[in-house]
C-alpha atoms as a PDB file:
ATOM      1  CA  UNK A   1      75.820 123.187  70.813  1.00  0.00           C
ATOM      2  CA  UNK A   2      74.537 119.835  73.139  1.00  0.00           C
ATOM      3  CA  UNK A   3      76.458 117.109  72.920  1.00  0.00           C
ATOM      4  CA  UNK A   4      73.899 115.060  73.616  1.00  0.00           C
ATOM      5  CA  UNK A   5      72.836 116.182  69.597  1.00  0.00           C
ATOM      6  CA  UNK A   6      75.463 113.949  68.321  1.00  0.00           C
ATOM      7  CA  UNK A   7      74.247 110.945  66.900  1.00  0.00           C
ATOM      8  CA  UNK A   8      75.557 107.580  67.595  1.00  0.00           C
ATOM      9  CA  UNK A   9      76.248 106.644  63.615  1.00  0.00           C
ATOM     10  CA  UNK A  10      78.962 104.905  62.497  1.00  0.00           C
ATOM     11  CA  UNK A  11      81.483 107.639  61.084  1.00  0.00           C
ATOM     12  CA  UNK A  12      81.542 106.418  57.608  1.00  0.00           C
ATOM     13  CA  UNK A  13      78.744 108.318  56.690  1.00  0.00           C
ATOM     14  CA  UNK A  14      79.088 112.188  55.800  1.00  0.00           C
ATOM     15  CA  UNK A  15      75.315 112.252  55.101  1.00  0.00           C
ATOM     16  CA  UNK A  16      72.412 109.592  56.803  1.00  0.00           C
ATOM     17  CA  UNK A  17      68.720 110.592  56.619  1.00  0.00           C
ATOM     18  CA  UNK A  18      66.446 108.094  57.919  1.00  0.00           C
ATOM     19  CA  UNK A  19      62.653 108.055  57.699  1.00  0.00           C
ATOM     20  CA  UNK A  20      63.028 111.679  56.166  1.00  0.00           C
ATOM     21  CA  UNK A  21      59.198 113.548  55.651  1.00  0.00           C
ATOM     22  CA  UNK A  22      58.350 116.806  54.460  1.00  0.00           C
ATOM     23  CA  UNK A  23      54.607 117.992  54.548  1.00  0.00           C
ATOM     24  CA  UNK A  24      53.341 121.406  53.728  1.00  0.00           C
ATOM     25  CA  UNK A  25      50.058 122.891  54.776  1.00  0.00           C
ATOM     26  CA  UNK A  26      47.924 124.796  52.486  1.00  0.00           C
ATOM     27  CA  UNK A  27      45.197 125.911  54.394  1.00  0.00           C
ATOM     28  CA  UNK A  28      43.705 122.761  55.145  1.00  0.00           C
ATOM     29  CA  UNK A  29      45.557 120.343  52.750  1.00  0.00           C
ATOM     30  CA  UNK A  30      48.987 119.100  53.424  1.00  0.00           C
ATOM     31  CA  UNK A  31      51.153 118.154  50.728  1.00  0.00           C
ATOM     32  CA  UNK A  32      54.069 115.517  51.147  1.00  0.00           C
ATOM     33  CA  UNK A  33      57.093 117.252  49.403  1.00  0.00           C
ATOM     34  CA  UNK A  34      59.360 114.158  50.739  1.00  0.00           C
ATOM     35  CA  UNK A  35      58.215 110.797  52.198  1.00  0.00           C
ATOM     36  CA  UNK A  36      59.937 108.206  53.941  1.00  0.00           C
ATOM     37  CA  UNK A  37      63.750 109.024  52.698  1.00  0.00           C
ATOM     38  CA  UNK A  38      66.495 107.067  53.450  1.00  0.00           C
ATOM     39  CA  UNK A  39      69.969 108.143  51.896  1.00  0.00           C
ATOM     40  CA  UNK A  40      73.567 107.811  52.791  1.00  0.00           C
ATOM     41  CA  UNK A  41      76.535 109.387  51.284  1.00  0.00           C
ATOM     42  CA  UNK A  42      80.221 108.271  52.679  1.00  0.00           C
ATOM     43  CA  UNK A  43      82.904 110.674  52.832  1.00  0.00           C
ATOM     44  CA  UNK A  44      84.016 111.942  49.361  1.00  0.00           C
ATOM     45  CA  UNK A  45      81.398 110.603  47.428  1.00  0.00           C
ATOM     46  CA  UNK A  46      79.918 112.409  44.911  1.00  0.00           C
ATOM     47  CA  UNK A  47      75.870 111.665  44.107  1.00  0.00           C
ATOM     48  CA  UNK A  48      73.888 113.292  41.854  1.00  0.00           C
ATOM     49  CA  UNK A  49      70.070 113.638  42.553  1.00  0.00           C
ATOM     50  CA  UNK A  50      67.707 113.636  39.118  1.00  0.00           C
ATOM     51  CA  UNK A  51      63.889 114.081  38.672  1.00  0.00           C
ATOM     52  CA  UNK A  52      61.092 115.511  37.457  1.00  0.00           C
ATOM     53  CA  UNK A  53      59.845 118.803  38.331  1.00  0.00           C
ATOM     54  CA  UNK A  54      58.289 118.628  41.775  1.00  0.00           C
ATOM     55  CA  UNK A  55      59.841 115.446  42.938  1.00  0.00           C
ATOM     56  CA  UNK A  56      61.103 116.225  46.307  1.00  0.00           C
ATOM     57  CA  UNK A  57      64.776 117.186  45.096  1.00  0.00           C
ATOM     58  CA  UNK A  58      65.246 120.441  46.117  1.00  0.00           C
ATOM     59  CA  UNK A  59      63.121 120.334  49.402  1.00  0.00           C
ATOM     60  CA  UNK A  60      65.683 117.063  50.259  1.00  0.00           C
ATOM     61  CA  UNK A  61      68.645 119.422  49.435  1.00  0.00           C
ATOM     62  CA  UNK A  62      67.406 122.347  51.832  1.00  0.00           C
ATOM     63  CA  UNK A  63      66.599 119.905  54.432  1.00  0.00           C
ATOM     64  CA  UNK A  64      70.413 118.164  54.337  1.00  0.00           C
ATOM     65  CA  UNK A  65      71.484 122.181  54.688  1.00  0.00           C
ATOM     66  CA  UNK A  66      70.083 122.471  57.123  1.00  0.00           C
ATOM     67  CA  UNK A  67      67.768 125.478  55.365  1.00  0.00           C
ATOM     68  CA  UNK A  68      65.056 123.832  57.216  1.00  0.00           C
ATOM     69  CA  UNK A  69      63.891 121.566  59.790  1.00  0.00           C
ATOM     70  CA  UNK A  70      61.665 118.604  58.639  1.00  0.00           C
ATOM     71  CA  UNK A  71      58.184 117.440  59.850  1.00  0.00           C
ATOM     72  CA  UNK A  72      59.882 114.136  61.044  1.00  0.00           C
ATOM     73  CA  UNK A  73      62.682 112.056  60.396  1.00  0.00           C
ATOM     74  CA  UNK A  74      66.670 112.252  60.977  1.00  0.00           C
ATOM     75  CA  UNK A  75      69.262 114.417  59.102  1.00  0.00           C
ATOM     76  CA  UNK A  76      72.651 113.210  60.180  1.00  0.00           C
ATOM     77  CA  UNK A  77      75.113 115.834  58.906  1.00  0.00           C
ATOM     78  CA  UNK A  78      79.154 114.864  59.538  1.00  0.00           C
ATOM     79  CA  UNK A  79      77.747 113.175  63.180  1.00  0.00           C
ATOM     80  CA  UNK A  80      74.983 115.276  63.888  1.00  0.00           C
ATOM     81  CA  UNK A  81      71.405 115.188  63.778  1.00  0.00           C
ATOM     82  CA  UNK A  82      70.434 118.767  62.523  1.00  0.00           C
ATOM     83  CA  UNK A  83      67.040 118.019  62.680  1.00  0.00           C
ATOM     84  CA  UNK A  84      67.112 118.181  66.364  1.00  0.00           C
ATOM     85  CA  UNK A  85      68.641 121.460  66.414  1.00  0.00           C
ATOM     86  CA  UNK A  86      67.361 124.854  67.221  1.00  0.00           C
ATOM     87  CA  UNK A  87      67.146 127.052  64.179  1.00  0.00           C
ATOM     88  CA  UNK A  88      70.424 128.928  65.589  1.00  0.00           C
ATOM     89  CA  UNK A  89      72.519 125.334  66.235  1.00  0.00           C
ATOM     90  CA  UNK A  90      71.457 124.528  62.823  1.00  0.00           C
ATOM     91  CA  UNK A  91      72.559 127.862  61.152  1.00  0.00           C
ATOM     92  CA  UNK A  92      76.019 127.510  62.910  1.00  0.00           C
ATOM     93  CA  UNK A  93      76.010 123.740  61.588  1.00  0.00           C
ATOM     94  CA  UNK A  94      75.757 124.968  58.177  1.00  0.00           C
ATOM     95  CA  UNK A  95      77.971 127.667  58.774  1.00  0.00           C
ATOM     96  CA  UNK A  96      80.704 125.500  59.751  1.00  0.00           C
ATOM     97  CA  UNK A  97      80.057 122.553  57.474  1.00  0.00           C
ATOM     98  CA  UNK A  98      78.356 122.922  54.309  1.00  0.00           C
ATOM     99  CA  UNK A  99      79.252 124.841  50.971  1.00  0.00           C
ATOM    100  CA  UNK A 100      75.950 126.108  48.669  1.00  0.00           C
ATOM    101  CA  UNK A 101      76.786 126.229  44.944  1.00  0.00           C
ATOM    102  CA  UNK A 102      73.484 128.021  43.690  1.00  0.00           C
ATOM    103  CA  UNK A 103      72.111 128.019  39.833  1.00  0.00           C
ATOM    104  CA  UNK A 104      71.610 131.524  40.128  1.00  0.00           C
ATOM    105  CA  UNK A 105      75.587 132.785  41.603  1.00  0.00           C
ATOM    106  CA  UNK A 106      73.589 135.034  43.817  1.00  0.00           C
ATOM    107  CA  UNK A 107      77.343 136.935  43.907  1.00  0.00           C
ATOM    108  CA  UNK A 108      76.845 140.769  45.513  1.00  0.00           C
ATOM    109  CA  UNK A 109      77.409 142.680  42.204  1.00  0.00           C
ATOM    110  CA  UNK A 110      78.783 145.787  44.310  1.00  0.00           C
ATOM    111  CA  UNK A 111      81.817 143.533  45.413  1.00  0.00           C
ATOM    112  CA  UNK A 112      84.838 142.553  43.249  1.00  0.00           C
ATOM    113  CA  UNK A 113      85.356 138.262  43.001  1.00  0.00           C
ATOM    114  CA  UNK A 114      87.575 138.799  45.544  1.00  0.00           C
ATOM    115  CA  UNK A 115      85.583 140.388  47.550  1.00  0.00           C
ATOM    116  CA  UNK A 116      82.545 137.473  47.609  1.00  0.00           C
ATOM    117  CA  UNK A 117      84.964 135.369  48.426  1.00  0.00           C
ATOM    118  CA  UNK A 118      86.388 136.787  51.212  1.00  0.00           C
ATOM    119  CA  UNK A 119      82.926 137.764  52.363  1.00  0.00           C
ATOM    120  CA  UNK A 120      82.229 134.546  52.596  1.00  0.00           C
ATOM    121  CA  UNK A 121      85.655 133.224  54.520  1.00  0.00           C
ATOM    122  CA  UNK A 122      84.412 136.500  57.347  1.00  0.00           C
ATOM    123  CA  UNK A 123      81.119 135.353  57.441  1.00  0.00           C
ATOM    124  CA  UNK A 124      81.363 131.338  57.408  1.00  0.00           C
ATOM    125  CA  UNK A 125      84.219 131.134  60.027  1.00  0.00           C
ATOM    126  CA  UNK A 126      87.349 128.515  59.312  1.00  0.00           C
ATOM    127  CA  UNK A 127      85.437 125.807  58.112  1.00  0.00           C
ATOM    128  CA  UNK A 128      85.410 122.454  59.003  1.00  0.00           C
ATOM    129  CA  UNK A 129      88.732 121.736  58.883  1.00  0.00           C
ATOM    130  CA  UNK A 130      91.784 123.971  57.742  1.00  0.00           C
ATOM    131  CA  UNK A 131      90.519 127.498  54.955  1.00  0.00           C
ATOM    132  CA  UNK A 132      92.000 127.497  52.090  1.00  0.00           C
ATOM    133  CA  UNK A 133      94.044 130.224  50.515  1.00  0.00           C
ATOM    134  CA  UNK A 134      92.592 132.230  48.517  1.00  0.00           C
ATOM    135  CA  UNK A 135      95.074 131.975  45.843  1.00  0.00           C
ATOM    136  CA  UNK A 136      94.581 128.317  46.079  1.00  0.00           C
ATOM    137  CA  UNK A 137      91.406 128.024  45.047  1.00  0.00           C
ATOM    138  CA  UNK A 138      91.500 130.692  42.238  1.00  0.00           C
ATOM    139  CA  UNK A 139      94.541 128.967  40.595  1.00  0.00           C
ATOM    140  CA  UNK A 140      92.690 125.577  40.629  1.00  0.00           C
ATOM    141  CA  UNK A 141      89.340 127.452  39.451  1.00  0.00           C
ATOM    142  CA  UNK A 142      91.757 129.338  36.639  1.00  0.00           C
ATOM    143  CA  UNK A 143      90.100 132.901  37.732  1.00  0.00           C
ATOM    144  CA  UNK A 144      93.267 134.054  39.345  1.00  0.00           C
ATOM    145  CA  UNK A 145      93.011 137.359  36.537  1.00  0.00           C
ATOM    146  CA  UNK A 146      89.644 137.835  37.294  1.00  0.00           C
ATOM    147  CA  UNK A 147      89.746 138.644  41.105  1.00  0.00           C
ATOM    148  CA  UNK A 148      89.349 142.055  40.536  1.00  0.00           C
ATOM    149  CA  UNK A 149      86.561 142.162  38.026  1.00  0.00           C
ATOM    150  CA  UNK A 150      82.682 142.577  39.632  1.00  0.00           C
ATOM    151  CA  UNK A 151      80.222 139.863  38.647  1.00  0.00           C
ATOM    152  CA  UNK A 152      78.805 141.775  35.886  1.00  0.00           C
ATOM    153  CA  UNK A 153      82.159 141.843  34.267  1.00  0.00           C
ATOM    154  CA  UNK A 154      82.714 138.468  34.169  1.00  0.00           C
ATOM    155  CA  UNK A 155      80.857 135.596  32.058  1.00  0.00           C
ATOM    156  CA  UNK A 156      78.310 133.756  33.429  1.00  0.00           C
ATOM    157  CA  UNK A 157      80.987 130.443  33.499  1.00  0.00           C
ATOM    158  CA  UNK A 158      83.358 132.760  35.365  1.00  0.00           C
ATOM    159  CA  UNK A 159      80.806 133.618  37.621  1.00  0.00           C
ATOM    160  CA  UNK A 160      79.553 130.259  38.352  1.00  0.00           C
ATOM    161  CA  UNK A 161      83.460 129.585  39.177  1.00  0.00           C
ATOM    162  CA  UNK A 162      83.997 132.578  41.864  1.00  0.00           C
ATOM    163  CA  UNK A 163      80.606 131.521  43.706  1.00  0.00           C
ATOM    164  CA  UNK A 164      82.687 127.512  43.522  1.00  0.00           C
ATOM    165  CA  UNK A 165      85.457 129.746  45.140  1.00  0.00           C
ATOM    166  CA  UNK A 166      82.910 130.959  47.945  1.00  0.00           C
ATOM    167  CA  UNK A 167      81.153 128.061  48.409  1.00  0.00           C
ATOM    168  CA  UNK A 168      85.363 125.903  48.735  1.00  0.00           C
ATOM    169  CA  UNK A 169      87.427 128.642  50.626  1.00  0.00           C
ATOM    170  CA  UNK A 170      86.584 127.552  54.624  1.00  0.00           C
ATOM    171  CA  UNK A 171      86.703 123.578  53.406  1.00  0.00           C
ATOM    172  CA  UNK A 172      83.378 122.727  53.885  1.00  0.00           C
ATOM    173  CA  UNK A 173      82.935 119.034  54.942  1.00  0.00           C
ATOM    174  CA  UNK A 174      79.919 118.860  52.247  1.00  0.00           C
ATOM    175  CA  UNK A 175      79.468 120.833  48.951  1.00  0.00           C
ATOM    176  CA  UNK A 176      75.681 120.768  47.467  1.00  0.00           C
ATOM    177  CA  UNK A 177      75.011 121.961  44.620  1.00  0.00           C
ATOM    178  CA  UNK A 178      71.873 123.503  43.260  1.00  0.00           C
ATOM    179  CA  UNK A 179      71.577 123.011  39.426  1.00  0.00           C
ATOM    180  CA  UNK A 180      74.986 124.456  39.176  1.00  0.00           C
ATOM    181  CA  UNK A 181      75.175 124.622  35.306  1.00  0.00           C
ATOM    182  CA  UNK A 182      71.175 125.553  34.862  1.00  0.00           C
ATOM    183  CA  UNK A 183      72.195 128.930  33.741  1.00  0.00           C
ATOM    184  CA  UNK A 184      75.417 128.321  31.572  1.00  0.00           C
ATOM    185  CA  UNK A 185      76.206 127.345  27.994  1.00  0.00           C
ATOM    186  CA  UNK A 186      77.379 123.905  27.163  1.00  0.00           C
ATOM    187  CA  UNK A 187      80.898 124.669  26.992  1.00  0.00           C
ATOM    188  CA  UNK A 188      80.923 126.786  30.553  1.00  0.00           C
ATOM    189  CA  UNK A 189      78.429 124.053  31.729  1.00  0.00           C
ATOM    190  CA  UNK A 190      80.793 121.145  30.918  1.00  0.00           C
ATOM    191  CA  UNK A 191      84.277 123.219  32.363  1.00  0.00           C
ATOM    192  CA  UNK A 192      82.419 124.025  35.291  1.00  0.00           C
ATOM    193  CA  UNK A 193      81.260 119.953  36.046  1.00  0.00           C
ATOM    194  CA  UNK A 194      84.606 119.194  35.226  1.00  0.00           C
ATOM    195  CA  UNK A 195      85.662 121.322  37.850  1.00  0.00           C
ATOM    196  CA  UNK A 196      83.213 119.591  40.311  1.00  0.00           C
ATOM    197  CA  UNK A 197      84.782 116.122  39.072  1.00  0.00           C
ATOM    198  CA  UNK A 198      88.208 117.103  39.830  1.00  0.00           C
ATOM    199  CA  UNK A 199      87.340 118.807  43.316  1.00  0.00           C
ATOM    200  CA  UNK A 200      85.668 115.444  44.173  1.00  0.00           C
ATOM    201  CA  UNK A 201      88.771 113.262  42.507  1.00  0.00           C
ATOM    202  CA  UNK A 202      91.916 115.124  44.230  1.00  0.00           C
ATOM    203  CA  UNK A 203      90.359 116.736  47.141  1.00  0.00           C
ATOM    204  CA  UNK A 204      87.870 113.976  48.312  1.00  0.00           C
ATOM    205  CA  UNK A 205      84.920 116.872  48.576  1.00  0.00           C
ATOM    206  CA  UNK A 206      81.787 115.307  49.208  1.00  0.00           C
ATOM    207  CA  UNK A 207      79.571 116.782  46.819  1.00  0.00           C
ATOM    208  CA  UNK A 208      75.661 116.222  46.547  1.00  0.00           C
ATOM    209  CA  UNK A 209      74.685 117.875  43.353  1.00  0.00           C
ATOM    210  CA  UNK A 210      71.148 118.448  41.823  1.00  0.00           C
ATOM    211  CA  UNK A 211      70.660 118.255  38.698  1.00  0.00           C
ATOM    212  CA  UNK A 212      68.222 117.802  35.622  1.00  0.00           C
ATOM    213  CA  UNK A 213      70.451 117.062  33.331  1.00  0.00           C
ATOM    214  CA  UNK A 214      71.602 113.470  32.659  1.00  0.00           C
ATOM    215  CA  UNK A 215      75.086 114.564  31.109  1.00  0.00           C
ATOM    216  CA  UNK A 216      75.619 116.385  34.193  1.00  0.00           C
ATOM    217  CA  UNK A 217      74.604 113.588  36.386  1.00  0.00           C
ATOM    218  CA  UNK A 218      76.953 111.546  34.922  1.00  0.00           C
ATOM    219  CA  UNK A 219      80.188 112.670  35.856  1.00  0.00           C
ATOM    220  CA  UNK A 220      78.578 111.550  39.683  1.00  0.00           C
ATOM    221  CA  UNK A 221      79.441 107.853  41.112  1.00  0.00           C
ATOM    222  CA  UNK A 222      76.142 107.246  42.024  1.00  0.00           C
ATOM    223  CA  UNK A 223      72.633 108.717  40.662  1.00  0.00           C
ATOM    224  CA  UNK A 224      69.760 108.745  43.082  1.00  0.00           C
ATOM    225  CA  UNK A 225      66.588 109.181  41.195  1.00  0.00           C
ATOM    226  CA  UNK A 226      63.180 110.717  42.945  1.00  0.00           C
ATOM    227  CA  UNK A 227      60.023 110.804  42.211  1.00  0.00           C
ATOM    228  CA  UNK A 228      56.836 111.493  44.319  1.00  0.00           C
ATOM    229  CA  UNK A 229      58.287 112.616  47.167  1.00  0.00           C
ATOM    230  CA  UNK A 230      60.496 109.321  47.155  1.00  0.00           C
ATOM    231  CA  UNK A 231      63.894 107.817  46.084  1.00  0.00           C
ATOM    232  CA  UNK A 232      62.539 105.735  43.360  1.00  0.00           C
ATOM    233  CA  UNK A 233      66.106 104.045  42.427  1.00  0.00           C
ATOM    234  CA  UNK A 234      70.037 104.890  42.865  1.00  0.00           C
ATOM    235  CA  UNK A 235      73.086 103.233  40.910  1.00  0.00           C
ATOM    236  CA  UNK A 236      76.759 103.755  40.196  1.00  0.00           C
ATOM    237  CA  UNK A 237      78.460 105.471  37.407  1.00  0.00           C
ATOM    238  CA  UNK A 238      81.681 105.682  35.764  1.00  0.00           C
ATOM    239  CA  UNK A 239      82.516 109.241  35.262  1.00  0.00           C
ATOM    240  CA  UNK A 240      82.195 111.102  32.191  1.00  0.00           C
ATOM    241  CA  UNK A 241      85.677 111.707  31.275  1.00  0.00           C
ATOM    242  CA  UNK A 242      86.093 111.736  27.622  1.00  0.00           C
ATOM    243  CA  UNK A 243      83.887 115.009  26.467  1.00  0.00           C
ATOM    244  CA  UNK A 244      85.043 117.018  29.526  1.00  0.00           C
ATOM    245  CA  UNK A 245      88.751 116.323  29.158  1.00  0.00           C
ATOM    246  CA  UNK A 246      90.601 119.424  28.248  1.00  0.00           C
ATOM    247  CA  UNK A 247      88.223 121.284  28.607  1.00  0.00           C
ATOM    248  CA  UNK A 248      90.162 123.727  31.364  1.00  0.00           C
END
C-alpha cells in the first residue's frame, strides 16, 4: 500500500469522514444515498446509527468498510483514507482492520462453529494488532460447548454469537455491526447487545452498530441519527444496564 495514502489526521480518531457523498445512477436519474457526512468516532467508542428506512445508514456503513468507494468525500479508517484506495488496497484494509457482524450470520452451514471461525482467522490474516485465541473468545461469548455443532444446530442467539467470534478473533481495530439482533428474540437480542456492551467496556472495541431499534441503540454512548441522506442529530447516552444485567 502507498504511504503517501495515509492521511495527516490527528490519531484520536478511529473513524473521520469528511464531506462524505453517495449518488446512484438510475439510468438518467441519480439518487443521493448520503450527502455531505461528517462523522468521527475516537478509539473505543461505541455509536449507534438509527433511522428510517432509506436514510443513508447502511450505504454509510459499507462505505466506512470499505465495501465501496464513494462518489466524493474522505473515509479515514485507523489513519487512512480508503477512499483513495484501489479496490485491492481497500479489500486488504478491511481485511486487516475491520470486523462485519451481519443480521443475517451468513455462517457456511457445511462448517462446524469452529470451523467459521477459524475460516475467518486463515482468511483475514492476524488482524490489526495481536489474534485472539480461539478459546478466548468462545469462553467470553459462553459457546465454548457449541464449537462443534454446525449453524443449523445451534439457535439463532448462538449463531449470532459464533459469527461475534468471527467477526473478534484477528482483533479488528473496528467492529460494525449490521442490525445485529434484527433476526433474534428479545431475550437472545438483549444477551447478544450485552455482549457488544461488554466487548466495548473491557476490551475498548470500537464498535459502530446499526440499528432500528431504540433499546438497542441505547446501550451505545452516542446515537447518530440520519435522515435524507444526512446526519440529522447525534447525542450521548448512558448505557442500558439494568434490563441486560444477568442476562449471560
Amino acid at each position: 500500500m502507498n504511504k503517501s495514502n495515509i492521511a495527516a489526521f490527528p490519531p484520536e480518531f478511529m473513524i473521520r469522514t469528511v464531506d462524505l457523498t453517495m449518488i446512484y445512477e438510475s439510468g438518467r436519474v441519480e439518487v443521493a444515498a448520503l450527502q455531505n457526512v461528517d462523522l468521527t468516532v475516537k478509539p473505543g467508542e461505541f455509536v449507534a446509527i438509527m433511522g428510517p428506512s432509506g436514510c443513508g445508514k447502511s450505504t454509510l456503513l459499507h462505505l466506512l468498510g470499505g465495501l465501496m468507494a464513494p462518489t466524493r468525500g474522505k473515509v479515514i479508517l485507523d489513519g487512512v483514507d480508503i477512499a483513495r484506495l484501489s479496490d485491492a488496497d481497500r479489500t486488504e484494509v478491511r481485511r486487516r482492520k475491520v470486523g462485519y457482524v451481519f443480521q443475517r450470520f451468513n455462517l457456511l452451514p457445511t462448517l462446524s462453529a469452529r470451523g467459521n471461525i477459524e475460516l475467518a482467522r486463515k482468511i483475514h490474516g492476524n488482524g490489526h494488532l495481536h489474534p485472539y485465541k480461539t478459546e478466548e473468545i468462545v469462553e467470553m461469548l459462553g459457546i465454548s460447548e457449541k464449537l462443534s455443532f454446525r449453524p443449523a444446530e445451534l439457535s439463532g442467539g448462538e449463531q449470532q454469537r459464533v459469527a461475534l467470534a468471527r467477526a473478534l478473533i484477528n482483533h479488528p481495530a473496528i467492529i460494525l455491526a449490521d442490525e445485529p439482533t434484527g433476526s433474534l428474540d428479545s431475550r437472545n437480542a438483549r444477551q447478544v447487545l450485552r455482549i457488544l456492551q461488554t466487548l466495548n467496556e473491557k476490551l475498548n472495541q470500537t464498535i459502530v452498530m446499526i440499528t432500528h431499534d431504540s433499546e438497542a441503540a441505547s446501550i451505545a454512548g452516542r446515537i447518530v441519527e440520519m435522515r435524507d441522506g444526512q446526519i440529522s442529530n447525534h447525542h450521548g447516552l448512558l448505557a442500558y444496564e439494568p434490563e441486560l444485567e444477568g442476562l449471560l
